[in-house]
PDB file of N, CA and C in Angstrom:
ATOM      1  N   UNK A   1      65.691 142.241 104.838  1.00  0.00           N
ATOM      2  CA  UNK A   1      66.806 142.976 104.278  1.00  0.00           C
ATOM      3  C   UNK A   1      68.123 142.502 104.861  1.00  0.00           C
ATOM      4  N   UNK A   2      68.359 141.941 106.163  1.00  0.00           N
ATOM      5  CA  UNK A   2      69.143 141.633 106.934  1.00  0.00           C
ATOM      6  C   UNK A   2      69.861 140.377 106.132  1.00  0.00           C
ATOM      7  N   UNK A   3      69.041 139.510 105.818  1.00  0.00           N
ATOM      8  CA  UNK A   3      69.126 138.014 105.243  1.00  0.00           C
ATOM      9  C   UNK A   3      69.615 138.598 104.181  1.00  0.00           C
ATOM     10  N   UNK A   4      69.110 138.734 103.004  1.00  0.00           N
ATOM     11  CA  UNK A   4      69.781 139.480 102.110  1.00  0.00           C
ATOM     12  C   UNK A   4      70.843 139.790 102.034  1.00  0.00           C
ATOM     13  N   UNK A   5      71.653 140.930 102.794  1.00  0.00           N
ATOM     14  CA  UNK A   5      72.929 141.463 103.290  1.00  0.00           C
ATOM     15  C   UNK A   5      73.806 140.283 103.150  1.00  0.00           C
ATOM     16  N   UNK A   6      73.140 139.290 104.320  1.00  0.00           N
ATOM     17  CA  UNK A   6      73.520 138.351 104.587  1.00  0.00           C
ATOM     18  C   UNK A   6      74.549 137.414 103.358  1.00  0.00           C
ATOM     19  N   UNK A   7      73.149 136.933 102.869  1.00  0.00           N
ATOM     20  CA  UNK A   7      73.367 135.876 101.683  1.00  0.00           C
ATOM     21  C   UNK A   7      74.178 136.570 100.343  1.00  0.00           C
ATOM     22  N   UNK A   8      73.905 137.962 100.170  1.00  0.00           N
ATOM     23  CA  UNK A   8      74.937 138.923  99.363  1.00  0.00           C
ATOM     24  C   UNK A   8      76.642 139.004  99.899  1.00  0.00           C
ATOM     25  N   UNK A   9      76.913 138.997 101.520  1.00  0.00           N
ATOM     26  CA  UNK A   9      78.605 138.564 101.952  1.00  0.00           C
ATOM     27  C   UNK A   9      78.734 137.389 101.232  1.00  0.00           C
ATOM     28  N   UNK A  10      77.879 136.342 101.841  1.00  0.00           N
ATOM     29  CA  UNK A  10      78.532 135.160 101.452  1.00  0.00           C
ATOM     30  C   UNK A  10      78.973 134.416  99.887  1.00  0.00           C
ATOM     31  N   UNK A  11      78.151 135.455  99.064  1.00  0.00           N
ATOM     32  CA  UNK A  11      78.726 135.467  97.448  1.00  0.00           C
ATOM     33  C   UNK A  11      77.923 135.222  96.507  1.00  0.00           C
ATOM     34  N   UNK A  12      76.308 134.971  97.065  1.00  0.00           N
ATOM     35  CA  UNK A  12      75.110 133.955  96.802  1.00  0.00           C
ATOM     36  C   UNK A  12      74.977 135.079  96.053  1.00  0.00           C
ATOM     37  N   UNK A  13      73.875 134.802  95.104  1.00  0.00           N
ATOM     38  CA  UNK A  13      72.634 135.866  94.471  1.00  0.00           C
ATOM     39  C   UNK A  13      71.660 135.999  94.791  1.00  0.00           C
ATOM     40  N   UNK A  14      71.248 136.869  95.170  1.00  0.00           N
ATOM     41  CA  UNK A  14      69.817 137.746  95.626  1.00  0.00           C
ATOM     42  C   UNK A  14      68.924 137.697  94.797  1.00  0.00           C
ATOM     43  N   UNK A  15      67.667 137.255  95.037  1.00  0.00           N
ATOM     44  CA  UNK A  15      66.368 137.436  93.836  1.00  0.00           C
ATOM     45  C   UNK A  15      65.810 138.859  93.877  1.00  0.00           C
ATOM     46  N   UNK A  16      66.001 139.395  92.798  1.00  0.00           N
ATOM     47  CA  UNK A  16      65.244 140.558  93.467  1.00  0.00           C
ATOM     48  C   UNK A  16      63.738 140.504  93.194  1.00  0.00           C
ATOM     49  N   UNK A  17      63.107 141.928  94.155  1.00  0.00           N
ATOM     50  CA  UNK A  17      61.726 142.180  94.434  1.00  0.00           C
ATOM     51  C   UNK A  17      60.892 141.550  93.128  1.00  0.00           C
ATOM     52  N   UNK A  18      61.138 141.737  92.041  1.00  0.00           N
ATOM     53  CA  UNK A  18      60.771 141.430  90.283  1.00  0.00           C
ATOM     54  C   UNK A  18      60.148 140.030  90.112  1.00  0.00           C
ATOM     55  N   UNK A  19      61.357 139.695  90.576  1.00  0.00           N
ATOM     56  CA  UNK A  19      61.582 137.779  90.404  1.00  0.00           C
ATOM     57  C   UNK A  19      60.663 137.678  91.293  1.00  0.00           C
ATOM     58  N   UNK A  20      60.662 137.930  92.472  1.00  0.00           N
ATOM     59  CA  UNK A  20      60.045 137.313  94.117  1.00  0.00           C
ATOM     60  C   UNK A  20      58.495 137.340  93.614  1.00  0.00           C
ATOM     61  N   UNK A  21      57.872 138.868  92.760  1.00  0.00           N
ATOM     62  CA  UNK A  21      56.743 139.124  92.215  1.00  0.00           C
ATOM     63  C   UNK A  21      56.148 137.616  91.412  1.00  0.00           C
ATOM     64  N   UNK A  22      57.078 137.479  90.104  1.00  0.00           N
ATOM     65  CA  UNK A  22      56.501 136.551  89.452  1.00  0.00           C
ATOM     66  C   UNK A  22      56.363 135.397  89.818  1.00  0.00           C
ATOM     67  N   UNK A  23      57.570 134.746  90.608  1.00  0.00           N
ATOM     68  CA  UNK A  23      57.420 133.258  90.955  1.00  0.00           C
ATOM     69  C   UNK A  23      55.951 133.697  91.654  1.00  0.00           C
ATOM     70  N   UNK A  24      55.576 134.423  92.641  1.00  0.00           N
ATOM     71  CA  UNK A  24      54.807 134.411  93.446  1.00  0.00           C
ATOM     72  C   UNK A  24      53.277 134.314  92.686  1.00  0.00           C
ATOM     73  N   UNK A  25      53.401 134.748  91.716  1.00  0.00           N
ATOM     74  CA  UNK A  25      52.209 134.589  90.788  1.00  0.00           C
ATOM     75  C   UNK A  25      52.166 132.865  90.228  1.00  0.00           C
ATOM     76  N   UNK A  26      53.589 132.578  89.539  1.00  0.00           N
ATOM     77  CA  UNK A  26      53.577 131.437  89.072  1.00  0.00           C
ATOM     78  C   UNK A  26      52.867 130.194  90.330  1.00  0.00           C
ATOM     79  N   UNK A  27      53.446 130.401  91.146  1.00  0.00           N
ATOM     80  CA  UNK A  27      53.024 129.133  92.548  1.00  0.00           C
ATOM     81  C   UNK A  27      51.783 129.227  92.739  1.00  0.00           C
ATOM     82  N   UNK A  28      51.293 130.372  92.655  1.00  0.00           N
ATOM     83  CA  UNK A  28      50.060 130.750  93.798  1.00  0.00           C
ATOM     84  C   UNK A  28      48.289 129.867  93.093  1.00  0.00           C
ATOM     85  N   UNK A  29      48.775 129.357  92.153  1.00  0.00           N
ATOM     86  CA  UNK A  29      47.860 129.030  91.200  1.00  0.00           C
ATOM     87  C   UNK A  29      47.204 127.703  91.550  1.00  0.00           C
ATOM     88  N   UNK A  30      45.806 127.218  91.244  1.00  0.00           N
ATOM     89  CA  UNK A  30      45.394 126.184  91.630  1.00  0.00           C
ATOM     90  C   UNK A  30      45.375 124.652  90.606  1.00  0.00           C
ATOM     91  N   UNK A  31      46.719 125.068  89.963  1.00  0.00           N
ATOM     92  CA  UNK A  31      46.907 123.987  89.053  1.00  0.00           C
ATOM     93  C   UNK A  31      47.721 122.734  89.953  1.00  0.00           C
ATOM     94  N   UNK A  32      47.417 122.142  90.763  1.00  0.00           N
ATOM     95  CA  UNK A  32      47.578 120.783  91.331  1.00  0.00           C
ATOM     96  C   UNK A  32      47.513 119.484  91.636  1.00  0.00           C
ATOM     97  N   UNK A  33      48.142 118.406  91.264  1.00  0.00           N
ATOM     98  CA  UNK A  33      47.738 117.359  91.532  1.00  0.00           C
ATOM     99  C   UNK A  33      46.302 117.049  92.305  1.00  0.00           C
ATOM    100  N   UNK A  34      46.619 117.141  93.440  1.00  0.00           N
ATOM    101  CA  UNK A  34      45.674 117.020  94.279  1.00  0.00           C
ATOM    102  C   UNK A  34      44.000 117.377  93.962  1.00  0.00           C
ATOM    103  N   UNK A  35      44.065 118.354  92.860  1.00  0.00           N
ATOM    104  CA  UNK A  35      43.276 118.904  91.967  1.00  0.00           C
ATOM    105  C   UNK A  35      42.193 117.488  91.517  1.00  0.00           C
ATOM    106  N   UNK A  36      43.178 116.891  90.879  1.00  0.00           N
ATOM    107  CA  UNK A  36      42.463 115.813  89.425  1.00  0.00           C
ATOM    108  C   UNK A  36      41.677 114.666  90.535  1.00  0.00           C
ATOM    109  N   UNK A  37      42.043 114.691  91.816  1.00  0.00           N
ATOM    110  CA  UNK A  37      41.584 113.904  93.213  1.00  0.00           C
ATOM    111  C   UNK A  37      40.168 114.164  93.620  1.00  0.00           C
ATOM    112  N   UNK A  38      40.255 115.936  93.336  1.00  0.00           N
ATOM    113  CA  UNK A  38      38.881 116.431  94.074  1.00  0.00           C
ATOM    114  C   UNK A  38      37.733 116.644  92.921  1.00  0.00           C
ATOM    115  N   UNK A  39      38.484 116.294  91.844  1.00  0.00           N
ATOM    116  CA  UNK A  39      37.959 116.155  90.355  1.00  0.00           C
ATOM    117  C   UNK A  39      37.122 114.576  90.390  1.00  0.00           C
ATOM    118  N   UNK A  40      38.022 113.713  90.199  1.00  0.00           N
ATOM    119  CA  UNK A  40      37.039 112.403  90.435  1.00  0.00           C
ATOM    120  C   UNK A  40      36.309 111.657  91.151  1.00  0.00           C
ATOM    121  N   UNK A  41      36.922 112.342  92.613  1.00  0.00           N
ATOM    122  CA  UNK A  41      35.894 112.183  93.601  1.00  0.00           C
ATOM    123  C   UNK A  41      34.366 113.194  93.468  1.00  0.00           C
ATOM    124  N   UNK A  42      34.539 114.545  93.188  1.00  0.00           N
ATOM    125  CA  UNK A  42      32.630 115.124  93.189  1.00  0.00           C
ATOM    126  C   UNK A  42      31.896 114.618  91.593  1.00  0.00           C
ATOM    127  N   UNK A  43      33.209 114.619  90.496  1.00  0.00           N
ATOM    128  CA  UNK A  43      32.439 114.373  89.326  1.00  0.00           C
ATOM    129  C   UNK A  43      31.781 113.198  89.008  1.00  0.00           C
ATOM    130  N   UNK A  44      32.851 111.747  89.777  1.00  0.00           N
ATOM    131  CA  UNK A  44      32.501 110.678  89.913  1.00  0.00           C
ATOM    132  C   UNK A  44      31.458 109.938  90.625  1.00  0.00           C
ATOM    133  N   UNK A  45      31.299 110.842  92.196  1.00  0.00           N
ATOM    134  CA  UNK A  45      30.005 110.494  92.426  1.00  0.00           C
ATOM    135  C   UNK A  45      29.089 110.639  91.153  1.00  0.00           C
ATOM    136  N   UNK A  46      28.562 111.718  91.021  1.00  0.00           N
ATOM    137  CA  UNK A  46      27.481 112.332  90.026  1.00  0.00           C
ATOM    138  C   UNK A  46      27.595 110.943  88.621  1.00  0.00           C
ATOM    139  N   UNK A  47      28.677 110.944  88.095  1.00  0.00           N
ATOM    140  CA  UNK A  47      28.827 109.938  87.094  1.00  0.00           C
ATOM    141  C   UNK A  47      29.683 108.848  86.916  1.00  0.00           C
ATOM    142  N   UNK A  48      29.319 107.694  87.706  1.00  0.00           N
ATOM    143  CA  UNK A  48      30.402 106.866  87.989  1.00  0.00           C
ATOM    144  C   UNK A  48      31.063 106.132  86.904  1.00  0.00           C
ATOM    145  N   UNK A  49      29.726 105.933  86.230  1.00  0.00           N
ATOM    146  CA  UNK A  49      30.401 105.319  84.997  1.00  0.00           C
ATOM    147  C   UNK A  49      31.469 106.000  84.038  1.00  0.00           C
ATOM    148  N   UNK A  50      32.065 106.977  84.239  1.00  0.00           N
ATOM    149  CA  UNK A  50      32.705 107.980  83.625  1.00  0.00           C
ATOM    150  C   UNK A  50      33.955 108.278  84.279  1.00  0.00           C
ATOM    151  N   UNK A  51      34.249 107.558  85.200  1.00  0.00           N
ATOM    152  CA  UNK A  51      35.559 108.221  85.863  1.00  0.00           C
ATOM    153  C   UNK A  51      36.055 108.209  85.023  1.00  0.00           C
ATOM    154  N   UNK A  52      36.662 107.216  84.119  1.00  0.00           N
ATOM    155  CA  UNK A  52      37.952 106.651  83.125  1.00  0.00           C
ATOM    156  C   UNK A  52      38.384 108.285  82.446  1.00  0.00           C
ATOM    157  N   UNK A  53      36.992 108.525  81.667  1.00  0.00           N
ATOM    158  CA  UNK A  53      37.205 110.041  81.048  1.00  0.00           C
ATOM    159  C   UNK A  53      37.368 111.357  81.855  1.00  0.00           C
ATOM    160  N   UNK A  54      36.674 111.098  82.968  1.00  0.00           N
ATOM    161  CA  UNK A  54      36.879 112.516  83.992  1.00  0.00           C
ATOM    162  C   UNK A  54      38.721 112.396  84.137  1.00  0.00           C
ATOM    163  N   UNK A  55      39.408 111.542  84.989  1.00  0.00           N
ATOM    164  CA  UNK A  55      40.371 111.397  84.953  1.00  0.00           C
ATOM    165  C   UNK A  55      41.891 112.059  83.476  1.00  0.00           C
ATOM    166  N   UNK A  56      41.158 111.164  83.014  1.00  0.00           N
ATOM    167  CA  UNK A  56      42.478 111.493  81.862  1.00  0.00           C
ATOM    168  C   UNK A  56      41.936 113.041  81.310  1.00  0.00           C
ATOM    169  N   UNK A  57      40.492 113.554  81.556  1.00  0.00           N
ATOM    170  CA  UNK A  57      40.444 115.071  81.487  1.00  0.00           C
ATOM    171  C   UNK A  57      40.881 116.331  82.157  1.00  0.00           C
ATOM    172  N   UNK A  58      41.285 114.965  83.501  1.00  0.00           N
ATOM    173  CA  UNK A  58      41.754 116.150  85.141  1.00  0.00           C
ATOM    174  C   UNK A  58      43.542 116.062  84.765  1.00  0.00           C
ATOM    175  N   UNK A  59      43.881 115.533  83.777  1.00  0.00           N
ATOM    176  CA  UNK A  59      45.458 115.591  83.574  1.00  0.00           C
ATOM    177  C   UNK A  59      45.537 116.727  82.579  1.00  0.00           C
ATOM    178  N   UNK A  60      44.511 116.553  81.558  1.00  0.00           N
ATOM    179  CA  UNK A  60      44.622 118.074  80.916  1.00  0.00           C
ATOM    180  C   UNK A  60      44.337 119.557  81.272  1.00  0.00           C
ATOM    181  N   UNK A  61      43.231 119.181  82.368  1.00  0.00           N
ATOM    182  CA  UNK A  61      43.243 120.780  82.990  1.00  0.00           C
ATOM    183  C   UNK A  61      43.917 121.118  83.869  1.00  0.00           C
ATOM    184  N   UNK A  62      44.974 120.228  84.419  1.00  0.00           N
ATOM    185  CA  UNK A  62      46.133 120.604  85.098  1.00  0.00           C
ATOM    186  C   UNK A  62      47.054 120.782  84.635  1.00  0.00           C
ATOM    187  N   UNK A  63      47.178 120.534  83.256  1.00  0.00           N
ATOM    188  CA  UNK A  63      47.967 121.168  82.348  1.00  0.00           C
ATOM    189  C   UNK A  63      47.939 122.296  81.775  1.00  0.00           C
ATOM    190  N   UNK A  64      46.593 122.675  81.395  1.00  0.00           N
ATOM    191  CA  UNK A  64      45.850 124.508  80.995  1.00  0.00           C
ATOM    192  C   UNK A  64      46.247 124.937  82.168  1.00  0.00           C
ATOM    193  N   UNK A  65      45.896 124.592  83.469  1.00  0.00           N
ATOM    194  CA  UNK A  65      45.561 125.440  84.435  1.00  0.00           C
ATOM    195  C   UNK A  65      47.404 125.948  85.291  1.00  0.00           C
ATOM    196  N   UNK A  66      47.933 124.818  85.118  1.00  0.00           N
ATOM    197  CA  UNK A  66      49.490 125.183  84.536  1.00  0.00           C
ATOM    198  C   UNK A  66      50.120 126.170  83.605  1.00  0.00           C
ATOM    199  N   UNK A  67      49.769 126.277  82.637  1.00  0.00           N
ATOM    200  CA  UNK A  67      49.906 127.003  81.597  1.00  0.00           C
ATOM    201  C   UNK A  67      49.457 128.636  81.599  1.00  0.00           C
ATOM    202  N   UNK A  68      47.739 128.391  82.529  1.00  0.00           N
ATOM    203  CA  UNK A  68      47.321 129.573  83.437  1.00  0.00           C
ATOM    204  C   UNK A  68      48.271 130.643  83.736  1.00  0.00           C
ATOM    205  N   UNK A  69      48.225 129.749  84.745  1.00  0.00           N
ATOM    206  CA  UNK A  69      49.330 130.041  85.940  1.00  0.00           C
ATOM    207  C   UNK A  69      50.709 130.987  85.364  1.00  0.00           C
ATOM    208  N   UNK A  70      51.474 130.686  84.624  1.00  0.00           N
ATOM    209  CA  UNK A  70      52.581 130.918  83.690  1.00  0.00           C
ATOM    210  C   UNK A  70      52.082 132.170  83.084  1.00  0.00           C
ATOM    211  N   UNK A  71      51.026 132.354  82.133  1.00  0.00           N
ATOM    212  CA  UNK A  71      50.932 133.255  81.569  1.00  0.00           C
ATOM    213  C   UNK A  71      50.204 134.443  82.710  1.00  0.00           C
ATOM    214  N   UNK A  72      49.753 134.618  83.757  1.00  0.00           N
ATOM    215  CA  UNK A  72      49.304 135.528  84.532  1.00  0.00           C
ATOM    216  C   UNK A  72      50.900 135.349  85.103  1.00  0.00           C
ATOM    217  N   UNK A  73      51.617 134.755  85.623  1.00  0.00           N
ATOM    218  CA  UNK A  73      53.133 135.142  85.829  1.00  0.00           C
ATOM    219  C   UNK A  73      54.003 135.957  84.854  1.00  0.00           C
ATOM    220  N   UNK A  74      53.816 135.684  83.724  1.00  0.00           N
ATOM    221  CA  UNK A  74      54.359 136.659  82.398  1.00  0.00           C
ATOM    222  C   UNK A  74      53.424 137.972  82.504  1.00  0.00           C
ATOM    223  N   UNK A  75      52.215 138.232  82.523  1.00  0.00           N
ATOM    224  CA  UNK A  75      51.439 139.340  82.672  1.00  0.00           C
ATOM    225  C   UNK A  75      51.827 140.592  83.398  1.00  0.00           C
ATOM    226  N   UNK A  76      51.854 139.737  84.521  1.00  0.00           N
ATOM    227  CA  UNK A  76      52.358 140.663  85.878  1.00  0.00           C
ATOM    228  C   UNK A  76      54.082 141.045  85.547  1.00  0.00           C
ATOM    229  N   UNK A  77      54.973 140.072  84.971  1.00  0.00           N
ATOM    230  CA  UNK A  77      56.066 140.593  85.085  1.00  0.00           C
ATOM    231  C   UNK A  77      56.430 141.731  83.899  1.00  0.00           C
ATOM    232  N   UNK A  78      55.101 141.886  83.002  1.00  0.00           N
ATOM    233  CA  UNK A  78      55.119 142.787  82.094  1.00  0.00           C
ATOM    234  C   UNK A  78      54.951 144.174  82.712  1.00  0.00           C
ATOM    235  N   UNK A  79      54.015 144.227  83.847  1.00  0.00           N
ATOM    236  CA  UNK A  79      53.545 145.242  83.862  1.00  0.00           C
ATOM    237  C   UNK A  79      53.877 145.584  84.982  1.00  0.00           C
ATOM    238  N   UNK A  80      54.699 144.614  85.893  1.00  0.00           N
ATOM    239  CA  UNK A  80      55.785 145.353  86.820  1.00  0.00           C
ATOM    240  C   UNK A  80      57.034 145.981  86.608  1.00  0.00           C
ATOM    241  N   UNK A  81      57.316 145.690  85.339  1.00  0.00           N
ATOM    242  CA  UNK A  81      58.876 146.149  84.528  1.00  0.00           C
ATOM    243  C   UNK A  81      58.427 147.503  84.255  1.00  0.00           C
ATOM    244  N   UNK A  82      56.751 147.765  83.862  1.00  0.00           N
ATOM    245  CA  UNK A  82      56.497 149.354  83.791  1.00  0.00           C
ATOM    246  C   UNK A  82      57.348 150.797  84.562  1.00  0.00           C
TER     247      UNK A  82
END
């Protein structure tokens, strides 16, 4: 609250509690690069001959899982505005 105060003298804008909610939903999600990594490394053992397709499939579910992410961020900010 102090910081706040703070960053409110100096002329800045404050996020409020609302905002802080959703980003926090938006981030928290396991849509990550690092993702499509741990993707072709366990799937690829199992099927090596297949990386090519595992790969360009780990760019699309980091894209859904992106998209995830977003809409459980819209969810919550629906039903925190309650």
């Amino acid at each position: 609250l102090k910081a706040d105060a703070e960053v409110a003298a100096a002329g800045l804008q404050v996020i409020s509690d609302h905002t802080k909610a959703i980003i926090s939903f938006a981030l928290c999600g396991f849509a990550n690069l690092s993702s499509i990594a741990i993707l072709i490394g366990g799937l690829g053992g199992m099927a090596p001959n297949r990386r090519q397709d595992i790969a360009q499939l780990g760019l699309r579910a980091v894209a859904a899982g992106t998209l995830s992410n977003l809409m459980s961020a819209t969810i919550a900010g629906v039903f925190l505005a309650l």
